[in-house]
N, C-alpha and C. Protein backbone atom coordinates (compact mmCIF):
# COMPACT_ATOMS: atom_id res chain seq x y z
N UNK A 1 -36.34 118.17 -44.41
CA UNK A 1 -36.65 116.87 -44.99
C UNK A 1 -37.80 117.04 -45.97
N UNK A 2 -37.36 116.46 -47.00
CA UNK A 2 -38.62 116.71 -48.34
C UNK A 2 -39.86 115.88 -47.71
N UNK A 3 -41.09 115.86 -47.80
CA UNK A 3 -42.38 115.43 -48.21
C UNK A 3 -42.15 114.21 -48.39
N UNK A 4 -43.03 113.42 -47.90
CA UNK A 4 -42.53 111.90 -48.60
C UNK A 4 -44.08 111.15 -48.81
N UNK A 5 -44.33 110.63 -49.88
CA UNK A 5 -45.72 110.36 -50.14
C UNK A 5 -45.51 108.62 -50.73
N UNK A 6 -46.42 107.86 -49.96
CA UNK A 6 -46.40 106.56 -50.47
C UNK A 6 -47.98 106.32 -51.55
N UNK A 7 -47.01 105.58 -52.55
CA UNK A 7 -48.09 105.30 -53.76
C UNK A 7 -48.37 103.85 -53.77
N UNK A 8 -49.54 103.17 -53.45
CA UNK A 8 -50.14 101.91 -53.56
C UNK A 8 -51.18 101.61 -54.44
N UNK A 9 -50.66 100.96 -55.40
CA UNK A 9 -51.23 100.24 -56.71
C UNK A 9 -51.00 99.32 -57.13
N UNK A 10 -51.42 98.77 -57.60
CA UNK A 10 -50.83 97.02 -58.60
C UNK A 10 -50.44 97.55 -59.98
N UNK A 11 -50.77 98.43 -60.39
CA UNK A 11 -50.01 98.36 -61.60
C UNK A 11 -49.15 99.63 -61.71
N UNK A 12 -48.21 98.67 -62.55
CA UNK A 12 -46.56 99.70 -62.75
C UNK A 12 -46.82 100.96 -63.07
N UNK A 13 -47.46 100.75 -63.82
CA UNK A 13 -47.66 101.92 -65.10
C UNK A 13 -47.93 103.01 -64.31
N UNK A 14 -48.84 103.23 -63.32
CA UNK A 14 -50.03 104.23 -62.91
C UNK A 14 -48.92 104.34 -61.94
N UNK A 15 -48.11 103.53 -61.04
CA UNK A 15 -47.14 104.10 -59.75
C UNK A 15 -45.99 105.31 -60.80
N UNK A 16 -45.48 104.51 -61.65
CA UNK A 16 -44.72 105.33 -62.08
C UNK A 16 -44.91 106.51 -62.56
N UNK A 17 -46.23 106.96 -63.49
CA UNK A 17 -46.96 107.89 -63.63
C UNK A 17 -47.16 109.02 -62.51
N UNK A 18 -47.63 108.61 -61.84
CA UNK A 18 -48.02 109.09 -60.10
C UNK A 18 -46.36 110.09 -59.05
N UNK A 19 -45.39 108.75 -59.39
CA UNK A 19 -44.04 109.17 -59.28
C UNK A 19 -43.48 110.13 -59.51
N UNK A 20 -43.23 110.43 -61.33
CA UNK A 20 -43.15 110.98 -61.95
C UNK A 20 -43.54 112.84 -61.96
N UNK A 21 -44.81 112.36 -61.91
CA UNK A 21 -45.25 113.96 -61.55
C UNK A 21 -45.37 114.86 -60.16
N UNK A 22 -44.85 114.01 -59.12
CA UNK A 22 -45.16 113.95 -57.62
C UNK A 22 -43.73 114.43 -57.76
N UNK A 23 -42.70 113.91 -58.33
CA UNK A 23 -41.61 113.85 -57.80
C UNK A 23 -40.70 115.37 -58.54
N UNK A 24 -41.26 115.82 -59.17
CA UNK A 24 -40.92 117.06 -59.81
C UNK A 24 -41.12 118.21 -58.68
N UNK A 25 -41.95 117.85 -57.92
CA UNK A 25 -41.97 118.78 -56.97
C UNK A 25 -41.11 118.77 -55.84
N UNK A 26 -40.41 117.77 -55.90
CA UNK A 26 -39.23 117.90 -55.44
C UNK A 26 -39.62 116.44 -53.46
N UNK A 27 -40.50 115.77 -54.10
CA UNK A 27 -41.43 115.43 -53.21
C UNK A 27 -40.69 113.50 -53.21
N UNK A 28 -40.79 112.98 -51.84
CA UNK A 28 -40.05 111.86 -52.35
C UNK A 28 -41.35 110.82 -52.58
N UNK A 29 -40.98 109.73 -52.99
CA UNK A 29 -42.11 109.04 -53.35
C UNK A 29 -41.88 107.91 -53.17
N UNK A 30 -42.13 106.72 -52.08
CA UNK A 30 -42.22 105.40 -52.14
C UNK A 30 -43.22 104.54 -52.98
N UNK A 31 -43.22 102.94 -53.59
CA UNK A 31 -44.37 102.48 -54.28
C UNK A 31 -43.98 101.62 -53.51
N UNK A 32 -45.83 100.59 -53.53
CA UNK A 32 -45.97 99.76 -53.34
C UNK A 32 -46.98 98.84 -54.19
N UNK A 33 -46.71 97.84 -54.94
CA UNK A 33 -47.82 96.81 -55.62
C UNK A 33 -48.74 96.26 -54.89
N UNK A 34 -49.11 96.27 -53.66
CA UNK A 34 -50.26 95.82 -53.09
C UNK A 34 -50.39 96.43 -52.08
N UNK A 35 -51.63 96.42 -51.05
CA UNK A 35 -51.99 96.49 -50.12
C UNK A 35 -51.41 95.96 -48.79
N UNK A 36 -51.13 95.05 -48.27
CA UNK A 36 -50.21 94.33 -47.30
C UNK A 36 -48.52 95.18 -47.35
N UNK A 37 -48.25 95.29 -48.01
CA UNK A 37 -47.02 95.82 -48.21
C UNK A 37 -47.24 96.98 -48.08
N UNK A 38 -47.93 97.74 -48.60
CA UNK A 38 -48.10 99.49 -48.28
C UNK A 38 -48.48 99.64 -46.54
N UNK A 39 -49.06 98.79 -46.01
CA UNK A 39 -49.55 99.01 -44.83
C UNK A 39 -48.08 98.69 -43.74
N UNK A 40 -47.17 97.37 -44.26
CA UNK A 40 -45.62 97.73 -43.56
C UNK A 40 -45.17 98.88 -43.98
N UNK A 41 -45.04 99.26 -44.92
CA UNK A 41 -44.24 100.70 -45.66
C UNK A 41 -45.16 101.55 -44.85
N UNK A 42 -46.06 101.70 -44.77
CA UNK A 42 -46.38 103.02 -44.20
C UNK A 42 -46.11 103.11 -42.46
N UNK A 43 -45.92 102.21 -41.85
CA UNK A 43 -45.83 101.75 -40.57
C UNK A 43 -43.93 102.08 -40.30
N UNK A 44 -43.13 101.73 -41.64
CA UNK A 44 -41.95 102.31 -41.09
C UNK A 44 -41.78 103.39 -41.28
N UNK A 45 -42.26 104.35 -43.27
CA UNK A 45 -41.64 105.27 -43.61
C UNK A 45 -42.56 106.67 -42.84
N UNK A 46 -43.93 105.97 -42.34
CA UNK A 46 -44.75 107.14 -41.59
C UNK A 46 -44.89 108.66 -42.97
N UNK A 47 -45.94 107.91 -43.91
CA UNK A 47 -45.77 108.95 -45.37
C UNK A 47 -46.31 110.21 -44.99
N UNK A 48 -46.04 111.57 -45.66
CA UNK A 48 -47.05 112.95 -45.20
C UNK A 48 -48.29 112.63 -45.69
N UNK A 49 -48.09 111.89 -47.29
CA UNK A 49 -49.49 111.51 -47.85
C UNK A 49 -49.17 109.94 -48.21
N UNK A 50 -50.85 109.77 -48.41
CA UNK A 50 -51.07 107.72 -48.88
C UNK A 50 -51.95 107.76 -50.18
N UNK A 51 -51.25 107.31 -51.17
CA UNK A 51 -52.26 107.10 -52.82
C UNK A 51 -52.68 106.11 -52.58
N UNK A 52 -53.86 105.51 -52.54
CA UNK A 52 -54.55 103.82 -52.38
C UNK A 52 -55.40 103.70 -53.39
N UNK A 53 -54.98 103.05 -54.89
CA UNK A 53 -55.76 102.58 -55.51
C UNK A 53 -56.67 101.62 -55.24
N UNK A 54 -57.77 101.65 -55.74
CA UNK A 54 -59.20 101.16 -55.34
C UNK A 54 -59.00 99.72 -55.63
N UNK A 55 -59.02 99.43 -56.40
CA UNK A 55 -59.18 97.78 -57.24
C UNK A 55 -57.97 97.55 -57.49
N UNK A 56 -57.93 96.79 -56.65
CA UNK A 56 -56.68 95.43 -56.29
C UNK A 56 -56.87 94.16 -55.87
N UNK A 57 -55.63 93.21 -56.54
CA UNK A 57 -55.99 91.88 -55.97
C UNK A 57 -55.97 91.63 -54.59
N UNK A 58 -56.66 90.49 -53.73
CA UNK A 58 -56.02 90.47 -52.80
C UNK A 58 -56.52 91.40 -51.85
N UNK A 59 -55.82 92.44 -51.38
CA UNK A 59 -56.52 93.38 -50.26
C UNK A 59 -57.15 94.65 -51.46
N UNK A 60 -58.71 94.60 -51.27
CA UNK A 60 -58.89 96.27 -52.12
C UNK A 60 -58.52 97.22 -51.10
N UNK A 61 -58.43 98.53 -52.23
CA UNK A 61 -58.11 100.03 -51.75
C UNK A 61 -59.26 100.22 -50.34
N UNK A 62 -60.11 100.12 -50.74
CA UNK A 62 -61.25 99.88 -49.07
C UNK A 62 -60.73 99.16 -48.11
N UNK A 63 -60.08 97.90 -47.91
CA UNK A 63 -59.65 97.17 -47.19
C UNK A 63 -58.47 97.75 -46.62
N UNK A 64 -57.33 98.61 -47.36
CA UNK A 64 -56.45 98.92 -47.28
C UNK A 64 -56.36 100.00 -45.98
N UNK A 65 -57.42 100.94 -47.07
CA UNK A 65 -57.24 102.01 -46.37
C UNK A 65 -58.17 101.69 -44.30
N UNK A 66 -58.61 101.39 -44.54
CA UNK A 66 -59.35 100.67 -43.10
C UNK A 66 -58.01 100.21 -42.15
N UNK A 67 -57.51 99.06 -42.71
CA UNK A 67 -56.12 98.71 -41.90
C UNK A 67 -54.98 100.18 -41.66
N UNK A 68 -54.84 101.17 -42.86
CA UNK A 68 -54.22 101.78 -42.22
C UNK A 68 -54.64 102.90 -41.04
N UNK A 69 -56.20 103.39 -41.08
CA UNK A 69 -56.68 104.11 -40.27
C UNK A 69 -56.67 103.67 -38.73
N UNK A 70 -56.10 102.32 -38.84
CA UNK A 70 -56.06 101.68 -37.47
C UNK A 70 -54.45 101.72 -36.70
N UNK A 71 -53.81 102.60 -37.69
CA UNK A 71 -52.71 102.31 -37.22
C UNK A 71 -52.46 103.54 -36.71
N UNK A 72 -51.83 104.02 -35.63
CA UNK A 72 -51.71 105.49 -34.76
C UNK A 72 -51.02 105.80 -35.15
N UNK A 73 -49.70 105.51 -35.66
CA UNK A 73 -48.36 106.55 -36.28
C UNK A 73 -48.75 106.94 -37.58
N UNK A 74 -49.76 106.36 -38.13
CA UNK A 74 -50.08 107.03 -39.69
C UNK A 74 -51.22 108.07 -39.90
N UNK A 75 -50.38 109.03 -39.55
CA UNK A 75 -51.28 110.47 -39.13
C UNK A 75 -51.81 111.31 -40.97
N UNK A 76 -50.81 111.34 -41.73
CA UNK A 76 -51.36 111.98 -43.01
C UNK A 76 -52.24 111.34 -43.34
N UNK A 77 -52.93 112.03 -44.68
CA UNK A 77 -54.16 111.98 -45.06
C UNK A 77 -53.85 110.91 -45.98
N UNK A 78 -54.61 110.31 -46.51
CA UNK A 78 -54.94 109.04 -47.55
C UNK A 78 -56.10 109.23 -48.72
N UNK A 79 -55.91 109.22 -49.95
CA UNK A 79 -56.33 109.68 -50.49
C UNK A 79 -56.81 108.62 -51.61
N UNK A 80 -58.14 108.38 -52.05
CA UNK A 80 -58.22 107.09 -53.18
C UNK A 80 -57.67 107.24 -54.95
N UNK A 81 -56.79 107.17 -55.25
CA UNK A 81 -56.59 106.73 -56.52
C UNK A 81 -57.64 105.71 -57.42
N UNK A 82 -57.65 105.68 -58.35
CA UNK A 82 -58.15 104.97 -59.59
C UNK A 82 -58.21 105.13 -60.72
């Protein structure tokens, strides 16, 4: 099973970017536009890695990443984007 890495950002541009070069490696890549939503996505797809951009509406990348450290099945590392 390939690698599977979830990307959380609000903007298109930077997920797809992120995608893009992630995914050449043959690596799969889920997105998510916010925070609340990356934290269900990561709770089903259980990512190897987590991109959490910093500045977001709504929940920031700090906020984010906090909720997911609380969650026990989300064992990979998390990493801050910006």
């Amino acid at each position: 099973m390939p690698y599977q890495v979830l990307v959380i950002d609000d903007n298109a541009i930077n997920r797809r970017y992120v995608k893009s070069v992630v995914e050449r490696e043959g690596i799969t890549v889920f997105e998510s536009a916010d925070g609340l939503n990356g934290i269900s996505m990561a709770e089903k797809i259980l990512p190897d890695l987590i991109l959490v951009d910093i500045q977001m509406p709504e929940m920031d990348g700090f906020e984010c990443l906090r909720a997911l450290q609380k969650i026990k099945s989300v064992q990979g590392p998390i990493l801050a984007i910006t």
